[in-house]
PDB file of N, CA and C in Angstrom:
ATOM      1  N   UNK A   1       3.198 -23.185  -3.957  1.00  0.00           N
ATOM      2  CA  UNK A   1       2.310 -22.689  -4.992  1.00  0.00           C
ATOM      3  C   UNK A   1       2.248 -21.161  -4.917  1.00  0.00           C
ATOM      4  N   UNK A   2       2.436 -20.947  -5.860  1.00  0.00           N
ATOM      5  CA  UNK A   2       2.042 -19.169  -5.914  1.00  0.00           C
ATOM      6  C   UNK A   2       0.929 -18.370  -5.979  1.00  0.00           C
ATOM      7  N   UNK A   3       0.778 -17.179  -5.495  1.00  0.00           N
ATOM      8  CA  UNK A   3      -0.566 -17.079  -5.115  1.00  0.00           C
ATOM      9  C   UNK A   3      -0.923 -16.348  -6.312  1.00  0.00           C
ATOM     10  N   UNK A   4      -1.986 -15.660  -7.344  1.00  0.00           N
ATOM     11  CA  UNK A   4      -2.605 -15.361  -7.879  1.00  0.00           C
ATOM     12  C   UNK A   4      -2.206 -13.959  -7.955  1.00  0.00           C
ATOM     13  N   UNK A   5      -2.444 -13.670  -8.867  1.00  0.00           N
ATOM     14  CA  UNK A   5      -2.354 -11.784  -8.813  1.00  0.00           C
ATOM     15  C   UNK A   5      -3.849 -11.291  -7.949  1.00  0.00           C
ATOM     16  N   UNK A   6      -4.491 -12.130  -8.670  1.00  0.00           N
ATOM     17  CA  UNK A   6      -6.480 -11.739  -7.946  1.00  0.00           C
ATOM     18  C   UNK A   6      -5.956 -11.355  -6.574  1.00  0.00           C
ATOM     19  N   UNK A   7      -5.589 -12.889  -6.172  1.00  0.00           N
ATOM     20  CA  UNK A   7      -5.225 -13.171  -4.529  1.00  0.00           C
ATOM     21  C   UNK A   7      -4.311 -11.810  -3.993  1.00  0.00           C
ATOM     22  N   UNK A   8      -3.233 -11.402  -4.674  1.00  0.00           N
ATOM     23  CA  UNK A   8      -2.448 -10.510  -4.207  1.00  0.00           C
ATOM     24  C   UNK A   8      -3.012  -9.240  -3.996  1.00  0.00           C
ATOM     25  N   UNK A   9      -3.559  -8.662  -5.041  1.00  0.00           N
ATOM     26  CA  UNK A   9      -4.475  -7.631  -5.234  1.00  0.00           C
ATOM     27  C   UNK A   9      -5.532  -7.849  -3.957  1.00  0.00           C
ATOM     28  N   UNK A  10      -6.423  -8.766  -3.580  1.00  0.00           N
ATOM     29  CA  UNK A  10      -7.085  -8.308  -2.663  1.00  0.00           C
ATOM     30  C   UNK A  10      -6.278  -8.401  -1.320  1.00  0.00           C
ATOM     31  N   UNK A  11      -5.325  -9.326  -1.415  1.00  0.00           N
ATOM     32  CA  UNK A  11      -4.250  -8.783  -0.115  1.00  0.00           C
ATOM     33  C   UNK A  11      -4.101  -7.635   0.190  1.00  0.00           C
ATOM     34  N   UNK A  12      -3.428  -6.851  -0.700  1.00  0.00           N
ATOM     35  CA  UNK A  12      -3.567  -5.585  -0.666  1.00  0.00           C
ATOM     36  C   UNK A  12      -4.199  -5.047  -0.244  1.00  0.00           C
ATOM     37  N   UNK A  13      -5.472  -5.058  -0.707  1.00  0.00           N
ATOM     38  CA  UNK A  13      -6.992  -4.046  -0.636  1.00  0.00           C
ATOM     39  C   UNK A  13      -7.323  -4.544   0.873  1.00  0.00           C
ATOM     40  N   UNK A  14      -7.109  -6.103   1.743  1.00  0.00           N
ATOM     41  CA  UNK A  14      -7.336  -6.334   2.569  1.00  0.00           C
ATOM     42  C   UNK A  14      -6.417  -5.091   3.822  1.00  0.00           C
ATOM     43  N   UNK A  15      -5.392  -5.474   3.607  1.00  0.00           N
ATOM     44  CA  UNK A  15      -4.204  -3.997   4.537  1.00  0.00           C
ATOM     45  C   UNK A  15      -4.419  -2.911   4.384  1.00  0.00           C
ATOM     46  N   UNK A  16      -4.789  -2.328   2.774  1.00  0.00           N
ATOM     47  CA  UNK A  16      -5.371  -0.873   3.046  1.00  0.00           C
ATOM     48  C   UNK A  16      -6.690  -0.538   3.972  1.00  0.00           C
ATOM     49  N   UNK A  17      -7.437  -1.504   3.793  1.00  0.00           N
ATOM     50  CA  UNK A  17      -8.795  -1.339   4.679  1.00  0.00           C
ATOM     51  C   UNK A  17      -8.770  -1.440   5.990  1.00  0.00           C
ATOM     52  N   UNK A  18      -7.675  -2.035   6.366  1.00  0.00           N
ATOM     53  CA  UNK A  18      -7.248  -2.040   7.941  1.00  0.00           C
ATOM     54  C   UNK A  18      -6.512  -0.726   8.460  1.00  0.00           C
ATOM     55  N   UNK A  19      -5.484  -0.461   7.502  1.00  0.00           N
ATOM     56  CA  UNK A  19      -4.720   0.975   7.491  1.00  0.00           C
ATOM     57  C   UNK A  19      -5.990   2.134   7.720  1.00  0.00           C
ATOM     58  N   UNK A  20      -7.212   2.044   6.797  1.00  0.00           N
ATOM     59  CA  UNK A  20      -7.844   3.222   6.964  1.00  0.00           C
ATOM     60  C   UNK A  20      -8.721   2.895   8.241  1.00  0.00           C
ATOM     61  N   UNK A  21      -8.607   1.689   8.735  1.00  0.00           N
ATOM     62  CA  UNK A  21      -9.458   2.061   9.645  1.00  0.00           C
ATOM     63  C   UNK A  21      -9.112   2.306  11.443  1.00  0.00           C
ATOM     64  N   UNK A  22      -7.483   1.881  10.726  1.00  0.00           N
ATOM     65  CA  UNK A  22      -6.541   2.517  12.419  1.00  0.00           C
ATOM     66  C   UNK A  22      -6.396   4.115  12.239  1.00  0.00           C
ATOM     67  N   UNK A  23      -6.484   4.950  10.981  1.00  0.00           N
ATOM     68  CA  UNK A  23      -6.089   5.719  10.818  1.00  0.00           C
ATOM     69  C   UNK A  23      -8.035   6.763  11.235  1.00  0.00           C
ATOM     70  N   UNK A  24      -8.627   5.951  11.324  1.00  0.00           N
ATOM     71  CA  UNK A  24      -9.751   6.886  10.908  1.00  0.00           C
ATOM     72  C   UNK A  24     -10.545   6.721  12.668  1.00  0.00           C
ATOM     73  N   UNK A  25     -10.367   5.859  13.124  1.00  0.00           N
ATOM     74  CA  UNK A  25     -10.718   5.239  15.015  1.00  0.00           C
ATOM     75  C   UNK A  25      -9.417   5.723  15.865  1.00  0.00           C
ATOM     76  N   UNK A  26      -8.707   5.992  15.360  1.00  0.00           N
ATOM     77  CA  UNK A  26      -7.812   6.042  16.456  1.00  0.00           C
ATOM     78  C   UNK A  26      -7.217   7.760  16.387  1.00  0.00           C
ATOM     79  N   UNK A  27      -5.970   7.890  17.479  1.00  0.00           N
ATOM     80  CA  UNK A  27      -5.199   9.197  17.342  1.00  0.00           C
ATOM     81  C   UNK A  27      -4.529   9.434  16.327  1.00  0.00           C
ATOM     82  N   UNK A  28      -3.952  10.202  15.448  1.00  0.00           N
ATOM     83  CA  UNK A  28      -3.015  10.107  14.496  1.00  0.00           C
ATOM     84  C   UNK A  28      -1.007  10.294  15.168  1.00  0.00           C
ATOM     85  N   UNK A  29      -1.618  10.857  16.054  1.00  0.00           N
ATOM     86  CA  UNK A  29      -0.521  11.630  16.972  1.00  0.00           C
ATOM     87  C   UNK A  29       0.142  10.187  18.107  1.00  0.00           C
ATOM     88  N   UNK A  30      -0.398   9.125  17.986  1.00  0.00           N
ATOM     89  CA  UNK A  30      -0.329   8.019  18.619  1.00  0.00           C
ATOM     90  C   UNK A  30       0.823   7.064  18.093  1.00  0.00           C
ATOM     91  N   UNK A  31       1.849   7.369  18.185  1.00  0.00           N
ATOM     92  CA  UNK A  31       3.099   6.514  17.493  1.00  0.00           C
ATOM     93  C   UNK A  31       2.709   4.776  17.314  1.00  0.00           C
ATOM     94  N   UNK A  32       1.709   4.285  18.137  1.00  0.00           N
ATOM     95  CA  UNK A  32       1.797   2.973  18.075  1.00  0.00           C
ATOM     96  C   UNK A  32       0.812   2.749  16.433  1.00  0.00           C
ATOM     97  N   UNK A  33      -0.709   3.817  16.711  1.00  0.00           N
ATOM     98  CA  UNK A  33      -1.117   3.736  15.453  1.00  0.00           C
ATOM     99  C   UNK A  33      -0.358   4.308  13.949  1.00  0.00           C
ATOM    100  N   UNK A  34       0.567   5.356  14.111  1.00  0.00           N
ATOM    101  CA  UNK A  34       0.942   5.712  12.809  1.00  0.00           C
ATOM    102  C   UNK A  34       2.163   4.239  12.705  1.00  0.00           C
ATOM    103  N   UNK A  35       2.661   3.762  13.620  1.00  0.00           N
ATOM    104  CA  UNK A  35       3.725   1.697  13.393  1.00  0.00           C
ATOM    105  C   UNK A  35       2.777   1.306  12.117  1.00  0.00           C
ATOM    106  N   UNK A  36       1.157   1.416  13.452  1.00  0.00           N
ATOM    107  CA  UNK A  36       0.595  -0.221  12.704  1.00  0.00           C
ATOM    108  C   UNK A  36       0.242   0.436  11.213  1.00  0.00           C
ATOM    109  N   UNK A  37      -0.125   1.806  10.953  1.00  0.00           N
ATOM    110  CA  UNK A  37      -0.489   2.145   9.795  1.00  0.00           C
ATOM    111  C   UNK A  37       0.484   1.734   9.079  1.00  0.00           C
ATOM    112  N   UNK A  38       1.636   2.200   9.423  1.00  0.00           N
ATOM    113  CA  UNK A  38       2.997   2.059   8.412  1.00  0.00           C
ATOM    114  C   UNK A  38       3.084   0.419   7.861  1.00  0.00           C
ATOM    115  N   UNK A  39       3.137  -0.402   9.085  1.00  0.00           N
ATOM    116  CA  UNK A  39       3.244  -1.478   8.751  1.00  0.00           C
ATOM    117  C   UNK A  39       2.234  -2.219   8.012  1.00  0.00           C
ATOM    118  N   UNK A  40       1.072  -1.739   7.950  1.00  0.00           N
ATOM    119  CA  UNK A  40      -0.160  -2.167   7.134  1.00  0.00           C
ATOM    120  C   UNK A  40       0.094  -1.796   5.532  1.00  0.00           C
ATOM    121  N   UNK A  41       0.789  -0.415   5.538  1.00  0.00           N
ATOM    122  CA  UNK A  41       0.642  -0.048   4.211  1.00  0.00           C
ATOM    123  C   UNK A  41       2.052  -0.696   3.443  1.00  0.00           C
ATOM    124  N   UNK A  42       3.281  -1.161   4.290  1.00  0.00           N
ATOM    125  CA  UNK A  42       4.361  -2.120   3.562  1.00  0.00           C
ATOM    126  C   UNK A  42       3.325  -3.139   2.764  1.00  0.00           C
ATOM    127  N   UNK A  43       2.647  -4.129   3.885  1.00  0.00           N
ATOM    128  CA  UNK A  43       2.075  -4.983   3.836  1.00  0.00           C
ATOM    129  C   UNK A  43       1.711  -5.137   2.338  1.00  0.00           C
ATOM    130  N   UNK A  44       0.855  -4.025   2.250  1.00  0.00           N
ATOM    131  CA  UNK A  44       0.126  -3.922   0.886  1.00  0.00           C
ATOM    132  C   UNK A  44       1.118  -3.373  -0.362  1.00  0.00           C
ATOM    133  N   UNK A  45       2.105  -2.703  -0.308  1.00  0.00           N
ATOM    134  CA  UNK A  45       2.666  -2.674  -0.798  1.00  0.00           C
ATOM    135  C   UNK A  45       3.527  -4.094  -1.618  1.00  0.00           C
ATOM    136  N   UNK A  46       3.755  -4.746  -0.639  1.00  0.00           N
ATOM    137  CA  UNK A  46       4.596  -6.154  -0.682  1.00  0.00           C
ATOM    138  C   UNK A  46       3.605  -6.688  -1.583  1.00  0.00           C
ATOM    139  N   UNK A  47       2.571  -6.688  -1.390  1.00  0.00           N
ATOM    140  CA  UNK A  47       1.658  -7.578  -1.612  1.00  0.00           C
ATOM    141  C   UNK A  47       1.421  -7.511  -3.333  1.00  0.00           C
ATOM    142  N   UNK A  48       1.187  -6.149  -3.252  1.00  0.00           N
ATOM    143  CA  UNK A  48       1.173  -5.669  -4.535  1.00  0.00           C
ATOM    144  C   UNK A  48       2.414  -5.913  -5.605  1.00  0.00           C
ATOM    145  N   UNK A  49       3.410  -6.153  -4.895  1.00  0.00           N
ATOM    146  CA  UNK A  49       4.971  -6.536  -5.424  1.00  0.00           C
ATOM    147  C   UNK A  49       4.672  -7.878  -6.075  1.00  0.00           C
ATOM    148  N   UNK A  50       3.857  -8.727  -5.222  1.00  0.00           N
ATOM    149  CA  UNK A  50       4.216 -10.227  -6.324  1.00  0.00           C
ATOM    150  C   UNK A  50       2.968 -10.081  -7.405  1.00  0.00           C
ATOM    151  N   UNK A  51       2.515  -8.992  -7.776  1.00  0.00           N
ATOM    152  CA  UNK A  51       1.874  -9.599  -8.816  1.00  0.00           C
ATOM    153  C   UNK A  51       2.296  -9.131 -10.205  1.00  0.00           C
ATOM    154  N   UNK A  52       2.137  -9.746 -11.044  1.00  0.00           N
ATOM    155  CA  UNK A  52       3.023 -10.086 -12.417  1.00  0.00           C
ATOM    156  C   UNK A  52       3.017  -8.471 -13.320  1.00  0.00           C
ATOM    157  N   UNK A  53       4.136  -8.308 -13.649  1.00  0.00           N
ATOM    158  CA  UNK A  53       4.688  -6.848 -13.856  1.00  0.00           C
ATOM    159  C   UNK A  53       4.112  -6.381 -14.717  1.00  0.00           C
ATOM    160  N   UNK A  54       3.306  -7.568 -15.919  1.00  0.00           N
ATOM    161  CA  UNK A  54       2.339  -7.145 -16.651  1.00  0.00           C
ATOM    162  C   UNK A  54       1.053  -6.703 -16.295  1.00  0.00           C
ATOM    163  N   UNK A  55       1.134  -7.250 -15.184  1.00  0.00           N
ATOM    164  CA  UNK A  55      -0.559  -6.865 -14.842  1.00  0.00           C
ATOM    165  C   UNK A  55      -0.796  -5.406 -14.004  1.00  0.00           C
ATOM    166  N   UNK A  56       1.065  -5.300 -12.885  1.00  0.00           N
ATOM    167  CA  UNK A  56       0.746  -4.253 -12.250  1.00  0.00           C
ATOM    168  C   UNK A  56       0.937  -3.072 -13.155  1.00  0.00           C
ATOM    169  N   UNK A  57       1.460  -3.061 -14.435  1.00  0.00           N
ATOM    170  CA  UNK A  57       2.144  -1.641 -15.358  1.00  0.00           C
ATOM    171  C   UNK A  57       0.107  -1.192 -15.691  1.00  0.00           C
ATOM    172  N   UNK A  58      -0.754  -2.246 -15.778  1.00  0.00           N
ATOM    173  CA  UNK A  58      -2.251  -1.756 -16.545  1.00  0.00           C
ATOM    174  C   UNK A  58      -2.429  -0.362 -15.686  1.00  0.00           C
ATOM    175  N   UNK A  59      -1.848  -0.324 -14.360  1.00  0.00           N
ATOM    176  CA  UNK A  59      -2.496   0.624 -13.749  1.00  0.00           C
ATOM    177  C   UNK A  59      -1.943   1.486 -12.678  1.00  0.00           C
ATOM    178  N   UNK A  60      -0.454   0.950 -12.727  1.00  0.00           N
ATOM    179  CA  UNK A  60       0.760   1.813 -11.990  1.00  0.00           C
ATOM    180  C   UNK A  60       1.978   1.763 -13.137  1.00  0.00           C
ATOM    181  N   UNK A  61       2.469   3.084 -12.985  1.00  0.00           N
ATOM    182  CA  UNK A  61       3.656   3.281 -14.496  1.00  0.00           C
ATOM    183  C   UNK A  61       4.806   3.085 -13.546  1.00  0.00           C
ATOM    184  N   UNK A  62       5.761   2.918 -14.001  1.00  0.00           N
ATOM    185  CA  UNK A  62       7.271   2.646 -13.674  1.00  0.00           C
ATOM    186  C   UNK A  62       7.564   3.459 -12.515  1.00  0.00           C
ATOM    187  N   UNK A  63       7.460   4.862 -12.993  1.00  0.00           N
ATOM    188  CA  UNK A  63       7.707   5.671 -12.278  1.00  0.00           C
ATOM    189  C   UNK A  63       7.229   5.774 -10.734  1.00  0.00           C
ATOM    190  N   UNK A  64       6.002   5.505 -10.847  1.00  0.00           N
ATOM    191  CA  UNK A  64       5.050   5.606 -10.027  1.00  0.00           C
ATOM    192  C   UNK A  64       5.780   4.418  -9.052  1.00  0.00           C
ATOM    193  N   UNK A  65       5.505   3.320  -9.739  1.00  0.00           N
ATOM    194  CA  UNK A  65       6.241   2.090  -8.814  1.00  0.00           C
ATOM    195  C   UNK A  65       7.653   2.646  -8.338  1.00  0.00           C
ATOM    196  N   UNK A  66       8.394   3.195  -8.624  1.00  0.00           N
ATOM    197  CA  UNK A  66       9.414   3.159  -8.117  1.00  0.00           C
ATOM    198  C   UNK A  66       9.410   4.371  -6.583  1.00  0.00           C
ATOM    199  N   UNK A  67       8.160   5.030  -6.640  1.00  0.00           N
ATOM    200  CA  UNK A  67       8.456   5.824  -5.623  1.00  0.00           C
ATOM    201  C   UNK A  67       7.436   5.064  -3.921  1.00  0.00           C
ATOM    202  N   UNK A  68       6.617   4.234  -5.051  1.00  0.00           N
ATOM    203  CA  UNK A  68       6.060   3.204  -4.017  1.00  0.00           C
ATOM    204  C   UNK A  68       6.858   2.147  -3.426  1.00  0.00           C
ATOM    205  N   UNK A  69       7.471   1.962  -3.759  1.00  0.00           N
ATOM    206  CA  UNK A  69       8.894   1.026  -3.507  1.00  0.00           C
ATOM    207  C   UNK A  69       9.472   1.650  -2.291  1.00  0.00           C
ATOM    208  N   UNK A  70       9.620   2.830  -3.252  1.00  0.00           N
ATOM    209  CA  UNK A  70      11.352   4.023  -2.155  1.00  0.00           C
ATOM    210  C   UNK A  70      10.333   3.933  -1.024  1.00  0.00           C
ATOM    211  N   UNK A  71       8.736   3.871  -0.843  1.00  0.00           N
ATOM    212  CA  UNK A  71       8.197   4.246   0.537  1.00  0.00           C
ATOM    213  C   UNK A  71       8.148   3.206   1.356  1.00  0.00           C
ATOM    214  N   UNK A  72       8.052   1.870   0.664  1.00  0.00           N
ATOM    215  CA  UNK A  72       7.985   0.511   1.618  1.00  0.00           C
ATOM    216  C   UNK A  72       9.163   0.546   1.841  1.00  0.00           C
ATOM    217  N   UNK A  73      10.446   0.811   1.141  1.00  0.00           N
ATOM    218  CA  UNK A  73      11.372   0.642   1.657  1.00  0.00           C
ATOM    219  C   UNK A  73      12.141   1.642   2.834  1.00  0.00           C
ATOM    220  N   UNK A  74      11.314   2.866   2.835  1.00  0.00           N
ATOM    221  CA  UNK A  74      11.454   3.604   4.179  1.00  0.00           C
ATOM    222  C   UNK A  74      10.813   3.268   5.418  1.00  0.00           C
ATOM    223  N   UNK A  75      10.119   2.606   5.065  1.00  0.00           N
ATOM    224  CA  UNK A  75       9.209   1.712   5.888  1.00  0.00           C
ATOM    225  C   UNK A  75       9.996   0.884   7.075  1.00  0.00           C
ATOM    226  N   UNK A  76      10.214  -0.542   6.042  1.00  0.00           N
ATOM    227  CA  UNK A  76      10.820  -1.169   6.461  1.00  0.00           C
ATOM    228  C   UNK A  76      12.418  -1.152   7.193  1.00  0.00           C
ATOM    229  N   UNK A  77      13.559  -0.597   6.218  1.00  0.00           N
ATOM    230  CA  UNK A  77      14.737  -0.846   6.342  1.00  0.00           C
ATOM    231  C   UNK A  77      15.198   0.962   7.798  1.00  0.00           C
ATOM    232  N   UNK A  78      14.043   1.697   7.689  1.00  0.00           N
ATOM    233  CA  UNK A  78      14.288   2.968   8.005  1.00  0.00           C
ATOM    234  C   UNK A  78      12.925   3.539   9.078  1.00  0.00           C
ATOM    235  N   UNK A  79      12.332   2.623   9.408  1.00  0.00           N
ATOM    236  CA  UNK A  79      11.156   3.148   9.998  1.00  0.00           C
ATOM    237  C   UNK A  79      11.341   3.966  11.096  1.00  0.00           C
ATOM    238  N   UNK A  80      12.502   3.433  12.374  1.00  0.00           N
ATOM    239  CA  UNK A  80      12.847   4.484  13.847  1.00  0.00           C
ATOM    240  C   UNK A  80      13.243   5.730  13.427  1.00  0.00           C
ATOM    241  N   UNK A  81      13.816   6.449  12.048  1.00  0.00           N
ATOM    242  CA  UNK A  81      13.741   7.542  11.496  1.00  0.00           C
ATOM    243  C   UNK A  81      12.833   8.196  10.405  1.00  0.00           C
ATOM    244  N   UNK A  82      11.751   7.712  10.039  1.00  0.00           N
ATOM    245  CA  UNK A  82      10.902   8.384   9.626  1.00  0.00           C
ATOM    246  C   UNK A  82       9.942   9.487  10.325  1.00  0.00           C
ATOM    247  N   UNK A  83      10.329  10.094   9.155  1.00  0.00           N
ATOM    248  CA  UNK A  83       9.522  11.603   9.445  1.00  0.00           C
ATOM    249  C   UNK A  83       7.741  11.599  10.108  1.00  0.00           C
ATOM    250  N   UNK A  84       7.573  11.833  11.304  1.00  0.00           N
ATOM    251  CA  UNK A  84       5.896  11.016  11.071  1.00  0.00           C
ATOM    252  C   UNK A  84       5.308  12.246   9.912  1.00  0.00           C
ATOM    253  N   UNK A  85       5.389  13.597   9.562  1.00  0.00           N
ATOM    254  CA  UNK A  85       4.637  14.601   9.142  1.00  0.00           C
ATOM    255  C   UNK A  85       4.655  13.503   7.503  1.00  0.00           C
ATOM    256  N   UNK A  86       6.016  13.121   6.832  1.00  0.00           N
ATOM    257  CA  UNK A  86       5.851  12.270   5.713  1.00  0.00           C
ATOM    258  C   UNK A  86       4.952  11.227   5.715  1.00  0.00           C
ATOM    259  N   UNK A  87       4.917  10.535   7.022  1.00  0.00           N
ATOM    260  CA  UNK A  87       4.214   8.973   7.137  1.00  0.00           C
ATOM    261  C   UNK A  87       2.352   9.845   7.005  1.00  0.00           C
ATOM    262  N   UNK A  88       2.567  11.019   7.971  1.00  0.00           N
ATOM    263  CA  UNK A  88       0.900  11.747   7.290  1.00  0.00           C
ATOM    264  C   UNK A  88       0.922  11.977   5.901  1.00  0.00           C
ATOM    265  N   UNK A  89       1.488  12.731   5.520  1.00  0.00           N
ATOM    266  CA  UNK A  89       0.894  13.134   4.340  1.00  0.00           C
ATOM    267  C   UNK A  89       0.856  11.944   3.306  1.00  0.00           C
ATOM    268  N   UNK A  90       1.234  11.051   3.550  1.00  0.00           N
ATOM    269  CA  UNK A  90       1.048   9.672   2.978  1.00  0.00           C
ATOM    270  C   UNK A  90      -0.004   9.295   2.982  1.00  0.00           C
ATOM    271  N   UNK A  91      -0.116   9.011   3.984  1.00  0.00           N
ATOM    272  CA  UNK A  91      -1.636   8.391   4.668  1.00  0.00           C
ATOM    273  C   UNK A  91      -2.578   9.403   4.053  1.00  0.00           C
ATOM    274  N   UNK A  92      -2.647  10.815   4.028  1.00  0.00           N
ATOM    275  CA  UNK A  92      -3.242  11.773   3.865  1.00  0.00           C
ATOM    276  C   UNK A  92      -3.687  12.237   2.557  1.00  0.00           C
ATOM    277  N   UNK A  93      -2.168  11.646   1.272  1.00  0.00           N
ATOM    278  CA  UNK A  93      -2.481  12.341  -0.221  1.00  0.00           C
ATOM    279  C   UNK A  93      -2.323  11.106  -0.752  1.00  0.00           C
ATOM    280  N   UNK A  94      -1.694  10.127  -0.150  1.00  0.00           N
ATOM    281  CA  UNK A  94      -1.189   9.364  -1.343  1.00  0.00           C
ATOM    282  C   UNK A  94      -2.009   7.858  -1.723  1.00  0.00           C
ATOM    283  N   UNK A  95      -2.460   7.120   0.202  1.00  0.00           N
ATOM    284  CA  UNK A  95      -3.395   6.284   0.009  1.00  0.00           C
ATOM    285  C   UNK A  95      -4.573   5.920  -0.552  1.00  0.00           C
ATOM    286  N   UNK A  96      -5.458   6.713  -0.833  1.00  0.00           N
ATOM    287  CA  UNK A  96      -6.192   6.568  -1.672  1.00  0.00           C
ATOM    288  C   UNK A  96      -6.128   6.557  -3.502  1.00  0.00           C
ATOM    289  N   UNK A  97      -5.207   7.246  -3.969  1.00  0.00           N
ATOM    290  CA  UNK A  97      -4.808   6.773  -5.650  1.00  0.00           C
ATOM    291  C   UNK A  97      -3.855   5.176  -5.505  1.00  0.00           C
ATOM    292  N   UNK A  98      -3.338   5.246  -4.570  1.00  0.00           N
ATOM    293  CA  UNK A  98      -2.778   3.654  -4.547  1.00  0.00           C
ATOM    294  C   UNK A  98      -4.178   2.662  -4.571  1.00  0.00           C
ATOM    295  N   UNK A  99      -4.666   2.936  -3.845  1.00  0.00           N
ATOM    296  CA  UNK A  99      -5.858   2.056  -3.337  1.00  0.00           C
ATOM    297  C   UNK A  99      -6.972   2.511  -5.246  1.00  0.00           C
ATOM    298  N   UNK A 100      -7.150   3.203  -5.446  1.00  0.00           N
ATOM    299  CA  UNK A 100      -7.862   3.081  -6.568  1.00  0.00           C
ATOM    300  C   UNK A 100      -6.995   2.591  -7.645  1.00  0.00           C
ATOM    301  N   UNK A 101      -5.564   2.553  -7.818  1.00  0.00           N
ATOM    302  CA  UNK A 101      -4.985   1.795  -8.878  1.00  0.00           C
ATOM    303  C   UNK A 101      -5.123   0.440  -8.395  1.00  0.00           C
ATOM    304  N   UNK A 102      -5.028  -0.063  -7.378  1.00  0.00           N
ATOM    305  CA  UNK A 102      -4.959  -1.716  -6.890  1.00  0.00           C
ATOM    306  C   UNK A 102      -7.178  -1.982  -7.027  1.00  0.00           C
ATOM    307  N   UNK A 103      -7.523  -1.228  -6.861  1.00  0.00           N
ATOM    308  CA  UNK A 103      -9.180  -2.069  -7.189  1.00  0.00           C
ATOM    309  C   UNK A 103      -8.978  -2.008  -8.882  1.00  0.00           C
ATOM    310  N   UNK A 104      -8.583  -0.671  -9.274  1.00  0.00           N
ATOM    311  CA  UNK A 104      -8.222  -1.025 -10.947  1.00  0.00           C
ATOM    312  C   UNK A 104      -7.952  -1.900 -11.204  1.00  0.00           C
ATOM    313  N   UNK A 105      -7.221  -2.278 -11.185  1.00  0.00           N
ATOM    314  CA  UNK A 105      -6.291  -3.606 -11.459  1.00  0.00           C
ATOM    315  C   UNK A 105      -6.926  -4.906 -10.794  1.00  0.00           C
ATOM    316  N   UNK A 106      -7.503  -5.065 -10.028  1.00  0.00           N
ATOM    317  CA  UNK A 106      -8.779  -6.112  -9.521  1.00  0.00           C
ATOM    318  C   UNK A 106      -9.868  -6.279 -10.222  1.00  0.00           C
ATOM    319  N   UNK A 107     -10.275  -5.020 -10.476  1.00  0.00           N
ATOM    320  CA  UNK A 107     -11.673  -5.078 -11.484  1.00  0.00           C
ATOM    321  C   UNK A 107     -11.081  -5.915 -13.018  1.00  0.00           C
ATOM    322  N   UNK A 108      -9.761  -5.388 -13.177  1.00  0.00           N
ATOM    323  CA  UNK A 108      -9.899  -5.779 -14.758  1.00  0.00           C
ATOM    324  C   UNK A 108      -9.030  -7.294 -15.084  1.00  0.00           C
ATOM    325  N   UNK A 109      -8.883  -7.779 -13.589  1.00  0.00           N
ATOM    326  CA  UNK A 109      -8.533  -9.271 -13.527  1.00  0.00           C
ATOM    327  C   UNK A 109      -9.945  -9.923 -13.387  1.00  0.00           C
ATOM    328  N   UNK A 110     -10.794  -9.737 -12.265  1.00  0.00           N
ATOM    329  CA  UNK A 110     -12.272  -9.513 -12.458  1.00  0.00           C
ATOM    330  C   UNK A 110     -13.208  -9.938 -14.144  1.00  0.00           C
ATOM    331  N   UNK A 111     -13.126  -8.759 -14.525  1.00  0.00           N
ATOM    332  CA  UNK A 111     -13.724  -8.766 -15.756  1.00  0.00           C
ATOM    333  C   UNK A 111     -12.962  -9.491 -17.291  1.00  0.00           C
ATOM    334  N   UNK A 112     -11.833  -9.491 -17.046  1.00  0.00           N
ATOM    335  CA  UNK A 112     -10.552 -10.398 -18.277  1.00  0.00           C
ATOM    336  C   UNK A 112     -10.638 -12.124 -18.095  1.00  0.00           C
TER     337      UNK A 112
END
């Protein structure tokens, strides 16, 4: 059975809230916490992947998706060479407009 966009969406929102809170208790300078961050924010990324292309365009544009992509996929396929100063400024500029397009997109599955 497939899971719901609702369901996916708060998947999501579930990994970002874990991401901010290794990122906000712990060292940043701590390779094991910037892993689990990384791997928290694929997570949500992925997560955000199965939900239906109509629903994710209400509140992420093409473009946008495609550079969220290029990052899970540095993630995953490329992580023992990532830059950590990139994996910050991620964590640093970029998590939070992700995280307000994915409650977007919750609220208006929510309210529809």
């Amino acid at each position: 059975m497939r899971r719901t966009d609702r369901e996916c969406l708060q998947d999501a929102l579930d990994h970002l809230t874990v991401l901010q809170a290794h990122l906000a208790e712990s060292d940043r300078d701590d390779q094991m916490v910037m892993d689990a961050a990384a791997l928290r924010l694929s997570a949500a990324i992925d997560s955000v992947a199965l939900v239906s292309e109509e629903t994710r365009k209400g509140a992420i544009d093409g473009s946008s998706w495609r550079l969220i992509k290029s990052m899970r996929n540095r993630i995953v396929h490329a992580y023992g060479f990532m830059d950590p100063a990139v994996l910050r400024a991620t964590f640093d500029d970029d998590i939070g407009g992700f995280e307000r397009d994915v409650r977007r997109l919750l609220e208006t599955l929510r309210i529809g």
